[in-house]
N, C-alpha and C. Protein backbone atom coordinates (compact mmCIF):
# COMPACT_ATOMS: atom_id res chain seq x y z
N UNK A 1 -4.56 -32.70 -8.68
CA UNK A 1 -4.96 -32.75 -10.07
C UNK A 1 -4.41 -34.02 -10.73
N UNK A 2 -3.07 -34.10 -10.89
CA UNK A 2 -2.21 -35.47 -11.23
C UNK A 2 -3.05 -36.92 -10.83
N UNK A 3 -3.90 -36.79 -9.48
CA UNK A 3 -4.27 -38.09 -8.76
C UNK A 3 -5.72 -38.15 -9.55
N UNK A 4 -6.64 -37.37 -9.83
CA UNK A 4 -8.13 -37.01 -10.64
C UNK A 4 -7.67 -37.70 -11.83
N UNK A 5 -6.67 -37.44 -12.40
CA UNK A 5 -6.18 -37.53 -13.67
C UNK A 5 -6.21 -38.67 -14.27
N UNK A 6 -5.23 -39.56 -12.71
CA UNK A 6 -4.76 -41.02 -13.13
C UNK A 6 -5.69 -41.83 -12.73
N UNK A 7 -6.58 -41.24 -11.97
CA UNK A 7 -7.78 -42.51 -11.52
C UNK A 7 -9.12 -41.22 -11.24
N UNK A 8 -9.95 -41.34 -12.18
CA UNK A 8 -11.07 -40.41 -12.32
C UNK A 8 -12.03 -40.53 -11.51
N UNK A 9 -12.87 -39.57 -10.83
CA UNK A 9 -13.76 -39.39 -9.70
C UNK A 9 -13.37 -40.28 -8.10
N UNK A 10 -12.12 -40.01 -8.22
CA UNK A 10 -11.33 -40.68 -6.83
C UNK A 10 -11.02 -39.38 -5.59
N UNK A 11 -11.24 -38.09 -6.75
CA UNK A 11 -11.00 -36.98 -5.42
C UNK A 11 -12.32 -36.58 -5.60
N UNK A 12 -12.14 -36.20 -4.09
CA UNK A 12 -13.41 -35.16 -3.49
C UNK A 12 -13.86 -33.82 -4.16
N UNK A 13 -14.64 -33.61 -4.64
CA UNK A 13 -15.02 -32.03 -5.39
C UNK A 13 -15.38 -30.96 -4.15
N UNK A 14 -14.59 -29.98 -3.99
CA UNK A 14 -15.42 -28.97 -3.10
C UNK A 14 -16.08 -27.72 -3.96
N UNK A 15 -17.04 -27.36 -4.05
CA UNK A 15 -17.66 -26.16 -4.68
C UNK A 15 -17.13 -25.10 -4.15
N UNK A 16 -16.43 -24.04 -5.09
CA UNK A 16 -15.81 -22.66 -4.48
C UNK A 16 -16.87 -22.16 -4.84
N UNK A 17 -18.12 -21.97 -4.74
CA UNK A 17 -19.77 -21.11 -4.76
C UNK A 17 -19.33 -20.40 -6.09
N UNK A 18 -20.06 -19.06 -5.93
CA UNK A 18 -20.67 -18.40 -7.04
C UNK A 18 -19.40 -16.94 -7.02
N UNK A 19 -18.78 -16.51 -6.49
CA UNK A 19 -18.00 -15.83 -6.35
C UNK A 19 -16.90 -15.97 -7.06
N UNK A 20 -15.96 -17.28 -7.24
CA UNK A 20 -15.36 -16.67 -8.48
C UNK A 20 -15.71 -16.62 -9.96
N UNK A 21 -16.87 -17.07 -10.20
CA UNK A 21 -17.29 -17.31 -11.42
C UNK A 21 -18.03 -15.90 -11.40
N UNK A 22 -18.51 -15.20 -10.90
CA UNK A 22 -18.83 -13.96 -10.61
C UNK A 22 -18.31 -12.67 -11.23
N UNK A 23 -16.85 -13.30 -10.71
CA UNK A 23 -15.77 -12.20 -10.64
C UNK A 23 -15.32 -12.02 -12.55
N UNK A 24 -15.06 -13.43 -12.93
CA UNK A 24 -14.78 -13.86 -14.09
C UNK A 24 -16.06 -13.48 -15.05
N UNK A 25 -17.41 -13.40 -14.72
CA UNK A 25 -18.08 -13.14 -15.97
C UNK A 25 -18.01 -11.82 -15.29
N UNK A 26 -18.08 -10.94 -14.53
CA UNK A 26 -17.56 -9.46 -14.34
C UNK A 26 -17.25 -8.88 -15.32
N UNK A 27 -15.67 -9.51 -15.27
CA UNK A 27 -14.30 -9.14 -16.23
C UNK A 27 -14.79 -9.47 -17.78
N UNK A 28 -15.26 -10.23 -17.79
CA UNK A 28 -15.80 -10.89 -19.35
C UNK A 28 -16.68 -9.40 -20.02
N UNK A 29 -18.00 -9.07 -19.25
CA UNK A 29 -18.85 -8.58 -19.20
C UNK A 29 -18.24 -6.83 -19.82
N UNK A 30 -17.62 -6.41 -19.10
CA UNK A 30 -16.63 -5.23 -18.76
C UNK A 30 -15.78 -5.30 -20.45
N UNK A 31 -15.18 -6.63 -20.24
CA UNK A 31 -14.15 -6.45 -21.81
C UNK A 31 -14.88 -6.42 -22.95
N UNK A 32 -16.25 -6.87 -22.98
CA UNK A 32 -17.12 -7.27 -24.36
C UNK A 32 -17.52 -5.63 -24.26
N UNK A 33 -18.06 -4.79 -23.20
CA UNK A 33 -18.57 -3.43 -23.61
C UNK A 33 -17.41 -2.48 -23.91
N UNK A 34 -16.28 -2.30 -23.58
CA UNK A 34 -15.48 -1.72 -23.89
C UNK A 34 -14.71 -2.05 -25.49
N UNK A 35 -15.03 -3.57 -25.85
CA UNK A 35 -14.61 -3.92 -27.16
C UNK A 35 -15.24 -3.50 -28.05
N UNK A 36 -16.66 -3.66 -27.57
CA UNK A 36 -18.27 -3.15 -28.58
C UNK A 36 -17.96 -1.61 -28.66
N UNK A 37 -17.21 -1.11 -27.22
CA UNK A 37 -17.49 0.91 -28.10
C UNK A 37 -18.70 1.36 -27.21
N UNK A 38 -19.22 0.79 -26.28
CA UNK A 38 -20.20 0.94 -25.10
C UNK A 38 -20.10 1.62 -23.47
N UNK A 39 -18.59 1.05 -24.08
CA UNK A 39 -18.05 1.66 -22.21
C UNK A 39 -16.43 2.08 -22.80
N UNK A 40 -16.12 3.69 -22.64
CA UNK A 40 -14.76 3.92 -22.64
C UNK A 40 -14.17 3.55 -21.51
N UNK A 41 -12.77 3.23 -21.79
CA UNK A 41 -11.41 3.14 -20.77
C UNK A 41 -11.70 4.05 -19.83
N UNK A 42 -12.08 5.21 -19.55
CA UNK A 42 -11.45 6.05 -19.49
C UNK A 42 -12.94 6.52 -17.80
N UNK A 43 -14.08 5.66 -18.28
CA UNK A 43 -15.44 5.06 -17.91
C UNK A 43 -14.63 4.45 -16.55
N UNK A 44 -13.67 3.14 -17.19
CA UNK A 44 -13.38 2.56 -16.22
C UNK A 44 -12.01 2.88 -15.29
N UNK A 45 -11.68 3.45 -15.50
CA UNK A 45 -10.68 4.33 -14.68
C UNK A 45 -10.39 6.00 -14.58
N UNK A 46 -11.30 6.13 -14.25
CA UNK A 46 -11.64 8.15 -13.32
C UNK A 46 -10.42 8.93 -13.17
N UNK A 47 -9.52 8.04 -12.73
CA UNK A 47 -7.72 8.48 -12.02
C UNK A 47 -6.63 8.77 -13.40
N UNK A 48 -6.91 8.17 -14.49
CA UNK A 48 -6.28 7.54 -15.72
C UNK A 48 -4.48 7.57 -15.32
N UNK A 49 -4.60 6.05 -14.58
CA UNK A 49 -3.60 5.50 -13.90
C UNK A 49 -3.26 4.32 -15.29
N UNK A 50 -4.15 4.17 -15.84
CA UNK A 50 -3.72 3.33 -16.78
C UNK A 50 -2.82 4.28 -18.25
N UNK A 51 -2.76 5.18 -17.91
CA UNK A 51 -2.02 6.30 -19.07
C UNK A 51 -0.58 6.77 -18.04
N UNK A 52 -0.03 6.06 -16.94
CA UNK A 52 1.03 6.75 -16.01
C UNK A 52 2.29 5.62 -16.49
N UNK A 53 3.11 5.78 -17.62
CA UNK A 53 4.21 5.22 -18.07
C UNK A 53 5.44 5.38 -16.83
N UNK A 54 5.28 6.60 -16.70
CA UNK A 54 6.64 6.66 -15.61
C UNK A 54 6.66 6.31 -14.05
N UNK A 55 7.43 5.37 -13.56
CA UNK A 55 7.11 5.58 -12.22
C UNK A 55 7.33 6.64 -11.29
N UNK A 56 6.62 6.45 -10.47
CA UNK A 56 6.45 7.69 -9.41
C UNK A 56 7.86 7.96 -8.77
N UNK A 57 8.07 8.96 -8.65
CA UNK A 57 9.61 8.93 -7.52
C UNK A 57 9.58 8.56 -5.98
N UNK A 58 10.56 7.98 -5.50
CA UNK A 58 10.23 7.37 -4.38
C UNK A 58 10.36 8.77 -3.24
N UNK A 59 9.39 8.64 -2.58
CA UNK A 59 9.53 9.06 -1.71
C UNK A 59 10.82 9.33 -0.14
N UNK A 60 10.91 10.24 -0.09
CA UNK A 60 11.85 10.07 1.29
C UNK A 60 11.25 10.41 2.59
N UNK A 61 11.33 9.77 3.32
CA UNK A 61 11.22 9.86 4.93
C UNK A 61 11.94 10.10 5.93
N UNK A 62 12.27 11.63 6.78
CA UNK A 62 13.55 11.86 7.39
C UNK A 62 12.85 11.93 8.55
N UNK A 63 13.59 11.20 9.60
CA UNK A 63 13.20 11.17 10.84
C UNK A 63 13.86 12.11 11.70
N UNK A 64 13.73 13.01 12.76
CA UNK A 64 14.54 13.67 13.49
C UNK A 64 14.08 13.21 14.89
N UNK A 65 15.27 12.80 15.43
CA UNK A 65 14.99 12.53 17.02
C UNK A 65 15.64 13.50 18.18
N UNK A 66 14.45 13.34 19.29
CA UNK A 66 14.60 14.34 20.07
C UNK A 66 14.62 13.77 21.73
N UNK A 67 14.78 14.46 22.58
CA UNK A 67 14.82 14.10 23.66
C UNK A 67 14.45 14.38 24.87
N UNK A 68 13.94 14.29 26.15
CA UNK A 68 13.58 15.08 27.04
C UNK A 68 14.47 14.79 28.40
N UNK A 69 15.71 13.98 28.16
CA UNK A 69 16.86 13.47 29.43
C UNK A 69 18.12 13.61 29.00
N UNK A 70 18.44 14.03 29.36
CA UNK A 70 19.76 14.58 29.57
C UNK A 70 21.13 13.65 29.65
N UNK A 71 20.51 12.43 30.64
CA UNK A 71 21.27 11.50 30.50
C UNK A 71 21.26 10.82 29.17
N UNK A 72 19.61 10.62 28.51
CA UNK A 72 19.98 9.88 27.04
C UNK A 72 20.56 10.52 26.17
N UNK A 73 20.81 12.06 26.19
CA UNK A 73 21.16 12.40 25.21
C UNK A 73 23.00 12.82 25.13
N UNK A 74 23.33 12.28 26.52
CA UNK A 74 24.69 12.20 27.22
C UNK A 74 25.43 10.62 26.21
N UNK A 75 24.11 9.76 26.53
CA UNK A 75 24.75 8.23 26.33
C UNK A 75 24.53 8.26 24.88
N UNK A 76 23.68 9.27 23.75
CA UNK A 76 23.92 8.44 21.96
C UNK A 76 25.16 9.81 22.02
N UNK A 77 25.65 10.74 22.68
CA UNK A 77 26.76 11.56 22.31
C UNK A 77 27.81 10.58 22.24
N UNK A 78 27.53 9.86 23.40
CA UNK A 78 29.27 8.94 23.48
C UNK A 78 29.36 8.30 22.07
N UNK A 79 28.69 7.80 21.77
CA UNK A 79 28.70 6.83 20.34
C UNK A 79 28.28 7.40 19.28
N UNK A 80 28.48 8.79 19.17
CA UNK A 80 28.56 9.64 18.03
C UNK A 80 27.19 10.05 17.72
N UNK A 81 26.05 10.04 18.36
CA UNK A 81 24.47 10.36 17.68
C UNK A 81 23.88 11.64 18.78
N UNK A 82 24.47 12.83 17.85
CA UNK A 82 24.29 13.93 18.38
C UNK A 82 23.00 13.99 18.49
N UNK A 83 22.02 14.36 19.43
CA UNK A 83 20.52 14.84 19.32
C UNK A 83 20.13 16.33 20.20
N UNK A 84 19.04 16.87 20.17
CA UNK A 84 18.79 17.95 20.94
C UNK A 84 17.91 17.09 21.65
N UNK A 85 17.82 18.31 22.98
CA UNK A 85 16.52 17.89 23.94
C UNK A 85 15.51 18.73 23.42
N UNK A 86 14.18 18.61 23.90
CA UNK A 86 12.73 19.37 23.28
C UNK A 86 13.10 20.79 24.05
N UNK A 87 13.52 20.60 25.61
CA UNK A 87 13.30 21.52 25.63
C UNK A 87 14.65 23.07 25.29
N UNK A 88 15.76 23.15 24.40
CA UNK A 88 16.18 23.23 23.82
C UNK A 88 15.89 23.99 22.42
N UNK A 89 14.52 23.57 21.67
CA UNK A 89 13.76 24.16 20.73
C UNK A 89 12.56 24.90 20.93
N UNK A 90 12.75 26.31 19.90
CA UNK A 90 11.98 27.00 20.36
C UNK A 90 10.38 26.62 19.65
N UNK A 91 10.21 26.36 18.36
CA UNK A 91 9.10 26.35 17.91
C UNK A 91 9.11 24.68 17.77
N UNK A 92 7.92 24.27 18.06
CA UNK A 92 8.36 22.16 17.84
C UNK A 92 6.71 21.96 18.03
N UNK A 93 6.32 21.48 17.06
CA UNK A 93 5.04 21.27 17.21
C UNK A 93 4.88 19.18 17.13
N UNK A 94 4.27 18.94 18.05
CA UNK A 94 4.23 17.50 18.30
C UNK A 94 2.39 17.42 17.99
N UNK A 95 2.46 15.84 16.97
CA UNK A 95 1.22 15.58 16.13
C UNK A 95 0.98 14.45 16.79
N UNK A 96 -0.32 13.82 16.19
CA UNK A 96 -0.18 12.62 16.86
C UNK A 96 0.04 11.33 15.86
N UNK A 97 0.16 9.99 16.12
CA UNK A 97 0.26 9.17 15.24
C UNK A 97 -0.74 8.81 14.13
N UNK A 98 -1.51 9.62 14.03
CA UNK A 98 -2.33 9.17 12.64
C UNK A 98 -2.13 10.33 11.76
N UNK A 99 -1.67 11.02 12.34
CA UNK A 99 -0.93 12.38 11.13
C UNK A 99 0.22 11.69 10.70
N UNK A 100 0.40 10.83 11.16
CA UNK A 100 2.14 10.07 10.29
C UNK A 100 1.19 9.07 9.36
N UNK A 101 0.26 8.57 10.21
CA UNK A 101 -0.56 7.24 9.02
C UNK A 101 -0.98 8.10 7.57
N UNK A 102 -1.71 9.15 7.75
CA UNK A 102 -1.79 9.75 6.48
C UNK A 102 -0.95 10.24 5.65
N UNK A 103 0.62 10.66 6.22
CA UNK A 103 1.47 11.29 5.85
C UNK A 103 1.98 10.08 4.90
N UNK A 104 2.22 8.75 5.46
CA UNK A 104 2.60 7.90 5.11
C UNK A 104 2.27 7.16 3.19
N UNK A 105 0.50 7.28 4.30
CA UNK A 105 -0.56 6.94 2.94
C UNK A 105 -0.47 7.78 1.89
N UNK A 106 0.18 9.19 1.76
CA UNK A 106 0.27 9.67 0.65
C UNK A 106 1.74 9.12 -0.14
N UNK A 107 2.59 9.16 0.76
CA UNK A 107 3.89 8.76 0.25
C UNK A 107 3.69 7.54 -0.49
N UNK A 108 3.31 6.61 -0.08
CA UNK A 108 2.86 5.04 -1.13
C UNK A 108 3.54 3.93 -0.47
């Protein structure tokens, strides 16, 4: 910008197309009907996330680890990281990894 400035039509123009100007009369478009009394707030957000003053509480995530060797669960004893083996527990239901992706996706 500084170099356009000090010596005019010396830089190259690249056209960023029609997309952000797009985006911008969008937003324009959107604020003039909601100013006019045409389109409620409320139109533009279904969730009314724009009325949520407080933040959300953070979530916690507790991991429990388990084991199926005897020897690993010999070697985190030595260094203090008590664990059980699976087979050890009576009820243990194992999910697969996209039950954690959703679990996750709710947490935030």
């Amino acid at each position: 910008v500084e170099a356009e400035k000090s010596n005019p039509h010396s830089t190259d123009r690249i056209p960023m197309g029609r997309i952000p100007h797009m985006w911008g009369q969008s937003l324009f478009v959107l604020a003039m009907l909601v100013k006019d009394g045409f389109l409620a707030p409320g139109e533009l957000d279904p969730l009314n996330r724009r009325l949520i003053t407080e933040p959300k509480p953070e979530g916690f995530v507790q991991v429990c680890l388990l084991t199926d060797s005897e020897v690993i669960q010999e070697k985190l004893a030595a260094v203090g990281i008590h664990i059980q083996q699976i087979k050890d527990l009576d009820l243990i239901q194992v999910r697969s990894v996209q039950v954690l992706q959703n679990i996750y996706s709710h947490l935030g």
